[in-house]
PDB file of N, CA and C in Angstrom:
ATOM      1  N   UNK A   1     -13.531 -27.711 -21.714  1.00  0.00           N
ATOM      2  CA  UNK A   1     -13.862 -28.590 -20.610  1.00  0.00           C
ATOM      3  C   UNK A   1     -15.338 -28.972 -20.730  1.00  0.00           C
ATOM      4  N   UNK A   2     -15.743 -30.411 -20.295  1.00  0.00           N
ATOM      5  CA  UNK A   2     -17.063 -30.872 -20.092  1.00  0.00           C
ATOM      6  C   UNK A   2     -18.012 -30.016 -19.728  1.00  0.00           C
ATOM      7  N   UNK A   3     -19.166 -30.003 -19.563  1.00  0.00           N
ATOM      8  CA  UNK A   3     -20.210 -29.081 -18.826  1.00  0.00           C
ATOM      9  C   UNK A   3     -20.733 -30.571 -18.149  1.00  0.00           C
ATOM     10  N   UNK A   4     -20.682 -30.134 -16.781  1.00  0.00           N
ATOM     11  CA  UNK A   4     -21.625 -31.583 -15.989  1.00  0.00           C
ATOM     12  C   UNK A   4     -22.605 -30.690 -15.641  1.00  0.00           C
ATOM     13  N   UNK A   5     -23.939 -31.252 -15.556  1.00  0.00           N
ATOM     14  CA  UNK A   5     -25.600 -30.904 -14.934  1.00  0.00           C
ATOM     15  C   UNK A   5     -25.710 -31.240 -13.661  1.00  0.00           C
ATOM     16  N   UNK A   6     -26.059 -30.026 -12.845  1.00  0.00           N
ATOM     17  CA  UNK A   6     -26.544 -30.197 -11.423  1.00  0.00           C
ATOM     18  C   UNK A   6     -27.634 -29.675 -11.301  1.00  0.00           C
ATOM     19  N   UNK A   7     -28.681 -30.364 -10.247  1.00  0.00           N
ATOM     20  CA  UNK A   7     -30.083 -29.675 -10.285  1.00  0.00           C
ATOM     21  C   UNK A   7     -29.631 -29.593  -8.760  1.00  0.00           C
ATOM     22  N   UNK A   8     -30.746 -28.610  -8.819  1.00  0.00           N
ATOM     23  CA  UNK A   8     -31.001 -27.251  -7.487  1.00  0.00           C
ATOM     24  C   UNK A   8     -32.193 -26.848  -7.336  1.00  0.00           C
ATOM     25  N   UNK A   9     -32.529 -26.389  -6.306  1.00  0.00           N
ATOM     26  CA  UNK A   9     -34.356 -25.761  -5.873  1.00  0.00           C
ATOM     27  C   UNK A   9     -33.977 -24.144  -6.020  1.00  0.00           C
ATOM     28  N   UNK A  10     -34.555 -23.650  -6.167  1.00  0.00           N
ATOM     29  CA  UNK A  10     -34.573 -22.311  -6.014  1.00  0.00           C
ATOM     30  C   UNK A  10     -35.908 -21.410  -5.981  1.00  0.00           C
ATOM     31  N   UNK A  11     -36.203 -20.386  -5.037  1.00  0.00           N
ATOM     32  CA  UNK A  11     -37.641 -20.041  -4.614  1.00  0.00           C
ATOM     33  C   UNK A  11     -38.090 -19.484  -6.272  1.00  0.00           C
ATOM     34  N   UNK A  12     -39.222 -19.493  -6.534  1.00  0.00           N
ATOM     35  CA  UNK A  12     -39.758 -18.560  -7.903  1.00  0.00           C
ATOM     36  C   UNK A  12     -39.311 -17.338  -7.877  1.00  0.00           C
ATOM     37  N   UNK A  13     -39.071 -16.753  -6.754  1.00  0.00           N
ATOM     38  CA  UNK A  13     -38.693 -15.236  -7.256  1.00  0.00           C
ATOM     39  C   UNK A  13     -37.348 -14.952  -7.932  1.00  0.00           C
ATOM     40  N   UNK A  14     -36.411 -16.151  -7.290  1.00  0.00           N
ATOM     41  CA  UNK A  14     -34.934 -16.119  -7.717  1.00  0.00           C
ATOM     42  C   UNK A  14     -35.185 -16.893  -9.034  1.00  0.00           C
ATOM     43  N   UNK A  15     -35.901 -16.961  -9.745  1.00  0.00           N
ATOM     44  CA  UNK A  15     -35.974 -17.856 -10.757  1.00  0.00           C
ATOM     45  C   UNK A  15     -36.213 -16.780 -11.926  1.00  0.00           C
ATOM     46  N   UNK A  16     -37.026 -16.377 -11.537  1.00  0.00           N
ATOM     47  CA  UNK A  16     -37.874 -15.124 -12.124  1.00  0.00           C
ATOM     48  C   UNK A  16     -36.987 -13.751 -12.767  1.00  0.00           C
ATOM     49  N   UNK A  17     -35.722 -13.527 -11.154  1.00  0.00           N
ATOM     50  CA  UNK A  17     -34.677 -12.782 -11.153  1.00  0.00           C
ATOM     51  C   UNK A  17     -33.846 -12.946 -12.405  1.00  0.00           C
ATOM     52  N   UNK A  18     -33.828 -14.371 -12.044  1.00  0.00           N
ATOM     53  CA  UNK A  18     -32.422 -15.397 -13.093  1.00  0.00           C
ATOM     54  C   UNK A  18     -33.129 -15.066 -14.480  1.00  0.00           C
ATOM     55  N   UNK A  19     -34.315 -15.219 -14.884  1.00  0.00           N
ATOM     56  CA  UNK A  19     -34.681 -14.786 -16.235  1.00  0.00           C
ATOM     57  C   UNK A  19     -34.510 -14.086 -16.608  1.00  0.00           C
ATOM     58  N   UNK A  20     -34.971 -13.030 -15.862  1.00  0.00           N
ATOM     59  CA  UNK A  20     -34.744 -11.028 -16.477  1.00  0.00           C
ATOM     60  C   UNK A  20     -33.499 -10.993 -16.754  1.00  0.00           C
ATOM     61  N   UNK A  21     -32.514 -11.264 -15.888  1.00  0.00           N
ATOM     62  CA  UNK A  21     -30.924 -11.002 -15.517  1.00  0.00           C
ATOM     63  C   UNK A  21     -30.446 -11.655 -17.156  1.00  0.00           C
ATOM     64  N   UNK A  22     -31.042 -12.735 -17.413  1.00  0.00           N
ATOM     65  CA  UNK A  22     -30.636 -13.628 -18.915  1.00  0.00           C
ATOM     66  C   UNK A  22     -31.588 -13.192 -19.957  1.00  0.00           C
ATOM     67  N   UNK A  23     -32.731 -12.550 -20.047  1.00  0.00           N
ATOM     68  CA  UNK A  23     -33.354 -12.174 -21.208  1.00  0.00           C
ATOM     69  C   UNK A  23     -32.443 -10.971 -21.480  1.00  0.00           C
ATOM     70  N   UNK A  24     -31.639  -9.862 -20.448  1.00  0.00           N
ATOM     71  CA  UNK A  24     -31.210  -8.430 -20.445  1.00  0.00           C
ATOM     72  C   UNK A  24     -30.027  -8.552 -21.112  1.00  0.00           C
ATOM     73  N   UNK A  25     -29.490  -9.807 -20.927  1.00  0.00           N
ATOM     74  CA  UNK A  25     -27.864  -9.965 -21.490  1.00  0.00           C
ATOM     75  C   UNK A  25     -28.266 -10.601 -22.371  1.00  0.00           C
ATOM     76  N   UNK A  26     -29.049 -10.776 -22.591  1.00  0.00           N
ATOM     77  CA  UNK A  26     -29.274 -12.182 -24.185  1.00  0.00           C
ATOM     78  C   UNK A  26     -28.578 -13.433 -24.490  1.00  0.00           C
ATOM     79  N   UNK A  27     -28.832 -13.951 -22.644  1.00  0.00           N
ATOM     80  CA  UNK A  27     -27.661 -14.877 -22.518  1.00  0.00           C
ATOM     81  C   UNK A  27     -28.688 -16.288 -21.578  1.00  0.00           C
ATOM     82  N   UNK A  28     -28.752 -17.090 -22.155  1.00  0.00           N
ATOM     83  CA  UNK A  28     -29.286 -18.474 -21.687  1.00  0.00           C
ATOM     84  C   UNK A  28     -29.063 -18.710 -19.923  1.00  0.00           C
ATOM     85  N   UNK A  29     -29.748 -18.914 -19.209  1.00  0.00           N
ATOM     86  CA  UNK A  29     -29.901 -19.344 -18.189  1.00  0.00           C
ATOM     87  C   UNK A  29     -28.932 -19.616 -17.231  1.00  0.00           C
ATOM     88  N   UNK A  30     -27.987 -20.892 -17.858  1.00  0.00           N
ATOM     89  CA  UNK A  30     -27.069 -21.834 -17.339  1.00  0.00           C
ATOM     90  C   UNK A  30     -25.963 -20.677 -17.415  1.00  0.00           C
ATOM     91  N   UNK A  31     -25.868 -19.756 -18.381  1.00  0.00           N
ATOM     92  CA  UNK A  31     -24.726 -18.715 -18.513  1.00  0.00           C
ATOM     93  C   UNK A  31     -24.726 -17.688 -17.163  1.00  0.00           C
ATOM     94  N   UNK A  32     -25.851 -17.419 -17.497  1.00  0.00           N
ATOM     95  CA  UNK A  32     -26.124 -16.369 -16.083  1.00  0.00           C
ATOM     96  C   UNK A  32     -25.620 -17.238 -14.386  1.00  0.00           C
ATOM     97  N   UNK A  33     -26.331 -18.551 -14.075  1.00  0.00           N
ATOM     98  CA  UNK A  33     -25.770 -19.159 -13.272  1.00  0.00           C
ATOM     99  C   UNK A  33     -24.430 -18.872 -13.279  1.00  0.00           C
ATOM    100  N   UNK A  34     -23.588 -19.414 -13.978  1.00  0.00           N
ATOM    101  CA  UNK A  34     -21.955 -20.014 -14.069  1.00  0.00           C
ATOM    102  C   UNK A  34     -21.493 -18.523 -14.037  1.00  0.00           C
ATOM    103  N   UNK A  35     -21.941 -17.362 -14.485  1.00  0.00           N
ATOM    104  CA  UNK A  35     -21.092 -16.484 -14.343  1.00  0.00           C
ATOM    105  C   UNK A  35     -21.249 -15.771 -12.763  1.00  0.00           C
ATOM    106  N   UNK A  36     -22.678 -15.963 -12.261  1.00  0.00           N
ATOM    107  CA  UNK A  36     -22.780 -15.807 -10.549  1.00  0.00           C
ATOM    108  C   UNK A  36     -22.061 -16.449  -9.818  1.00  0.00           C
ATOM    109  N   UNK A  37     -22.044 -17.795 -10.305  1.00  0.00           N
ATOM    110  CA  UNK A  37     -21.226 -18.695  -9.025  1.00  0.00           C
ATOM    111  C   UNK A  37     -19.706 -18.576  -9.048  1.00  0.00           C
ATOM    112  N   UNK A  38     -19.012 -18.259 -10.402  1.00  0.00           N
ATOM    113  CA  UNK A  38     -17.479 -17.927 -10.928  1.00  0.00           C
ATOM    114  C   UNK A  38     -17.109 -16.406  -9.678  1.00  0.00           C
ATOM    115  N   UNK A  39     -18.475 -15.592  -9.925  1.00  0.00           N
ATOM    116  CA  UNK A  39     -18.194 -14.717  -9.104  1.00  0.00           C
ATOM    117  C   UNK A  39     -18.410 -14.397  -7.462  1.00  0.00           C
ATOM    118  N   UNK A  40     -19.349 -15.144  -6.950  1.00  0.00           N
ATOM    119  CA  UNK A  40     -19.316 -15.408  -5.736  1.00  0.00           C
ATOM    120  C   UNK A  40     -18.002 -16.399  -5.115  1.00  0.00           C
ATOM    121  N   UNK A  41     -17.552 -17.206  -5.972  1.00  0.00           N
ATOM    122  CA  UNK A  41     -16.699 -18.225  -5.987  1.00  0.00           C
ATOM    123  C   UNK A  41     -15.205 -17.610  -5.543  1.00  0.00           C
ATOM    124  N   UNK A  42     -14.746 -16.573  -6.253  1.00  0.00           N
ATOM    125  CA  UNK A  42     -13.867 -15.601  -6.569  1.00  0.00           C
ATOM    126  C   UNK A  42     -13.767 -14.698  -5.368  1.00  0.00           C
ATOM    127  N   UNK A  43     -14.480 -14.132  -5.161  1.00  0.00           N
ATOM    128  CA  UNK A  43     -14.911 -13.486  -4.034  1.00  0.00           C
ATOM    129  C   UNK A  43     -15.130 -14.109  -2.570  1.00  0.00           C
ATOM    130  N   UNK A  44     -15.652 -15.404  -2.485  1.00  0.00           N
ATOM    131  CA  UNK A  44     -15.278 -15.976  -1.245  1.00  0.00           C
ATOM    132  C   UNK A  44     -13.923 -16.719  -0.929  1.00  0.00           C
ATOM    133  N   UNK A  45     -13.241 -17.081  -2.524  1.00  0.00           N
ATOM    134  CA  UNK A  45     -11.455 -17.603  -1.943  1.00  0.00           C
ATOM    135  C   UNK A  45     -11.239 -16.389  -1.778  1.00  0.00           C
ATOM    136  N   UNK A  46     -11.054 -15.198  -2.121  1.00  0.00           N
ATOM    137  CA  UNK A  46     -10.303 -13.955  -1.767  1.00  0.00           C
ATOM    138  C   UNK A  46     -10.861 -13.868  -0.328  1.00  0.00           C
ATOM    139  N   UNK A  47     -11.875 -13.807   0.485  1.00  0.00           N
ATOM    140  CA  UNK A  47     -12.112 -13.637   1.555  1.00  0.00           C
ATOM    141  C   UNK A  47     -11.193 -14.903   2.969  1.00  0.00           C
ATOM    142  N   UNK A  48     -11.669 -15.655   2.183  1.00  0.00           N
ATOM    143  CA  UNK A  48     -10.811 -17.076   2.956  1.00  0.00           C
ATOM    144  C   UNK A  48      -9.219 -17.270   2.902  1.00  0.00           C
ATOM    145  N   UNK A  49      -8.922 -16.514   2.104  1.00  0.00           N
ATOM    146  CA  UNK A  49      -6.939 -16.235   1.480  1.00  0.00           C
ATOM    147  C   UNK A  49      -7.127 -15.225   2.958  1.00  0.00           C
ATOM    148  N   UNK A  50      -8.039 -14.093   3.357  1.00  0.00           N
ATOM    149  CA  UNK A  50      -7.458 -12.899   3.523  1.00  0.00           C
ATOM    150  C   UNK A  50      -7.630 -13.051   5.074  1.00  0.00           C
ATOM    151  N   UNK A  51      -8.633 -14.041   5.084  1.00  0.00           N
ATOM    152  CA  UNK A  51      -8.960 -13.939   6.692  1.00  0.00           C
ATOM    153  C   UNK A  51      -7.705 -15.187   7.274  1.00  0.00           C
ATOM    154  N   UNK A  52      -7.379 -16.086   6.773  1.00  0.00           N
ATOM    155  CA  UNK A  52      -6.393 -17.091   6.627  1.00  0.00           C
ATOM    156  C   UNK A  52      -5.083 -16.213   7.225  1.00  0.00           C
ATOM    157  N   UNK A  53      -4.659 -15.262   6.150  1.00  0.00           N
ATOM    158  CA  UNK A  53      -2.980 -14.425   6.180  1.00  0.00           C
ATOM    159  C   UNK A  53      -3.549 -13.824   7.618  1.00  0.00           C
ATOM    160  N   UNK A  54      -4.845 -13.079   8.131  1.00  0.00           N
ATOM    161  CA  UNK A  54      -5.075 -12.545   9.389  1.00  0.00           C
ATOM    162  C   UNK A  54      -4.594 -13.362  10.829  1.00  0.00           C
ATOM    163  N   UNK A  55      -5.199 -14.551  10.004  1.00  0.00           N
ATOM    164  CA  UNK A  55      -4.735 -15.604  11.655  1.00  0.00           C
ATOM    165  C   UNK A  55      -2.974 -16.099  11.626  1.00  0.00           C
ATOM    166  N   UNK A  56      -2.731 -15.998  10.205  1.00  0.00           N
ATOM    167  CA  UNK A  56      -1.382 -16.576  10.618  1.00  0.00           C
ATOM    168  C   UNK A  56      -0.677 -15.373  11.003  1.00  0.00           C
ATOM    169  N   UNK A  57      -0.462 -13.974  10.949  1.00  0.00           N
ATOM    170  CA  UNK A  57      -0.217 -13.094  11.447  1.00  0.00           C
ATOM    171  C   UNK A  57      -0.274 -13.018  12.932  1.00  0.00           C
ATOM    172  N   UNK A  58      -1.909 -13.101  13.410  1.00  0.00           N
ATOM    173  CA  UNK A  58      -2.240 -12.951  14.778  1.00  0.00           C
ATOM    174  C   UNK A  58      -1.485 -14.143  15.625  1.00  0.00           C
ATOM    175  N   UNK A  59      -1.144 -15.426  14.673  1.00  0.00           N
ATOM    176  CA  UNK A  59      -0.537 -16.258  15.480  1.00  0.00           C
ATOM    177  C   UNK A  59       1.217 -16.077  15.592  1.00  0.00           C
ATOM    178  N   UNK A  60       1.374 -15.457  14.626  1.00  0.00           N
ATOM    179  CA  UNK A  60       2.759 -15.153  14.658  1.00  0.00           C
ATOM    180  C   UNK A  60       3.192 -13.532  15.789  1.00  0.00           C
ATOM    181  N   UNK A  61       1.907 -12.768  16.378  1.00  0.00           N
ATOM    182  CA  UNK A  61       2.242 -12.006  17.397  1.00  0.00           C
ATOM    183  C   UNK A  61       2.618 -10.521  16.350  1.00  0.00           C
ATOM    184  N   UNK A  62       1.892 -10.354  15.091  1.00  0.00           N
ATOM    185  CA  UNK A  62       1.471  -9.250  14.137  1.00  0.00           C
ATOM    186  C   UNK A  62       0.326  -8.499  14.346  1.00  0.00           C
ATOM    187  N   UNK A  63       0.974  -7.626  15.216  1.00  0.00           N
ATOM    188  CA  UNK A  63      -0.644  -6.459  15.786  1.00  0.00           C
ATOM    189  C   UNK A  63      -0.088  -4.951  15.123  1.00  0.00           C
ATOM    190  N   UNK A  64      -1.030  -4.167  14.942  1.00  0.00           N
ATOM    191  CA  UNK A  64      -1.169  -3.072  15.043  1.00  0.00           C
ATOM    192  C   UNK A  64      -1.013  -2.041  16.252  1.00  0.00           C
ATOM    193  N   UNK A  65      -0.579  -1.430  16.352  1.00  0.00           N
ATOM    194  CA  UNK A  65      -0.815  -0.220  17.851  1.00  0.00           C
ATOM    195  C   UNK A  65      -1.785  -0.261  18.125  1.00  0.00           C
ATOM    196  N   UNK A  66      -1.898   0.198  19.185  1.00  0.00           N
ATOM    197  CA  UNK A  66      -3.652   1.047  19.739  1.00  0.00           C
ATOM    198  C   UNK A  66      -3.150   2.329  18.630  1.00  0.00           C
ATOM    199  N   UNK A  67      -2.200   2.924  19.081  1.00  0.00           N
ATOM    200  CA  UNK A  67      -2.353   4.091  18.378  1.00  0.00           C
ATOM    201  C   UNK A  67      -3.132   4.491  16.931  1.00  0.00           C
ATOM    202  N   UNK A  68      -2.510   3.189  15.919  1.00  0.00           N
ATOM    203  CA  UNK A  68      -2.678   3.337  14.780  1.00  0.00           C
ATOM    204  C   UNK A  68      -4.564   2.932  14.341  1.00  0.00           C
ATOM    205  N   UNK A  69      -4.382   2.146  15.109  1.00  0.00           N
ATOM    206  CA  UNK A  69      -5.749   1.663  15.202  1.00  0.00           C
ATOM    207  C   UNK A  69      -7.264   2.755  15.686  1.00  0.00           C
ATOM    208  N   UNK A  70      -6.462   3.792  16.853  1.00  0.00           N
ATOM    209  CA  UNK A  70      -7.293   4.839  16.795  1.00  0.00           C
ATOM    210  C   UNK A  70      -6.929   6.048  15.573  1.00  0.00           C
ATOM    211  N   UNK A  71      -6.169   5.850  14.711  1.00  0.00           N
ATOM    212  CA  UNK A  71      -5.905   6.735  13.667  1.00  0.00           C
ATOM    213  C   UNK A  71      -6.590   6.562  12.696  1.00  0.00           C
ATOM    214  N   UNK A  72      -6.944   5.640  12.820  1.00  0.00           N
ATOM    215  CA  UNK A  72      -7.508   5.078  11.323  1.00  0.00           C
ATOM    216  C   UNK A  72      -8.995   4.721  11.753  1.00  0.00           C
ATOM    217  N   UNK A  73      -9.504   4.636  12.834  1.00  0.00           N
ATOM    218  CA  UNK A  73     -10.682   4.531  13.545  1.00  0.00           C
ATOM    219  C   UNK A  73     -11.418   6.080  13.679  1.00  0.00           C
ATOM    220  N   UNK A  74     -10.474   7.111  13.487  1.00  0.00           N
ATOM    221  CA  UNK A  74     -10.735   8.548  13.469  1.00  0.00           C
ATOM    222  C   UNK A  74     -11.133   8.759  11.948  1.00  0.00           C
ATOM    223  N   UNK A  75     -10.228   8.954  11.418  1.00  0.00           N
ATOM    224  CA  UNK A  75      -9.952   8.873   9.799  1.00  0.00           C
ATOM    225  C   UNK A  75     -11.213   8.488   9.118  1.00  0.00           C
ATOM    226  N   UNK A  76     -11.558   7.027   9.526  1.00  0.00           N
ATOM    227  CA  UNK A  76     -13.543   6.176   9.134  1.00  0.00           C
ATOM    228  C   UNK A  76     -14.450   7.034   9.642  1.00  0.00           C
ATOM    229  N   UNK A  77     -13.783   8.144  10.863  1.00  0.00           N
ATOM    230  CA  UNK A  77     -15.114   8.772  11.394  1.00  0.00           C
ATOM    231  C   UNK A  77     -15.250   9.812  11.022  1.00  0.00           C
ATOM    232  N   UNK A  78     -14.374  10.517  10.073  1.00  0.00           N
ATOM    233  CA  UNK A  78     -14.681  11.948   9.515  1.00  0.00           C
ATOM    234  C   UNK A  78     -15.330  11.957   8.214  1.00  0.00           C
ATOM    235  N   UNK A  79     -15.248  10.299   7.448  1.00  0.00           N
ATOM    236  CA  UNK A  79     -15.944  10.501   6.120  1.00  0.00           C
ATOM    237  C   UNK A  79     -17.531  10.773   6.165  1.00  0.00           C
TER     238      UNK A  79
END
């Protein structure tokens, strides 16, 4: 597939970041980008899939107990 060019601002320190992060992998700039944004990318459809299935649930009248909800609210509080 093509590579299209987009320009962007970014503060010096994140610039600075982006270097080290690409001198450490021995990997050019634009690589380091594309593999951050693939992964933030990835990670926010999985969030938007998950919060999505939540509402169509809540709209379809898919709850949990109180009960279970204090079970597992206990359970988070002993670790």
């Amino acid at each position: 597939m093509a590579k299209q060019t987009m320009t962007i601002r970014i503060e010096p320190e994140v610039r600075s970041s982006l270097d080290a992060v690409a001198a450490a992998a021995d990997r050019d700039r634009a690589w380091v980008v594309n593999e951050a944004l693939s992964a933030y990318l990835e990670t926010y459809r999985w969030q938007i899939e998950h919060i999505q299935q939540g509402v169509r649930e809540a709209k379809a009248g898919k709850f949990v107990s109180a009960g279970e909800v204090k079970k597992v609210v206990a359970r988070l509080l002993r670790k």
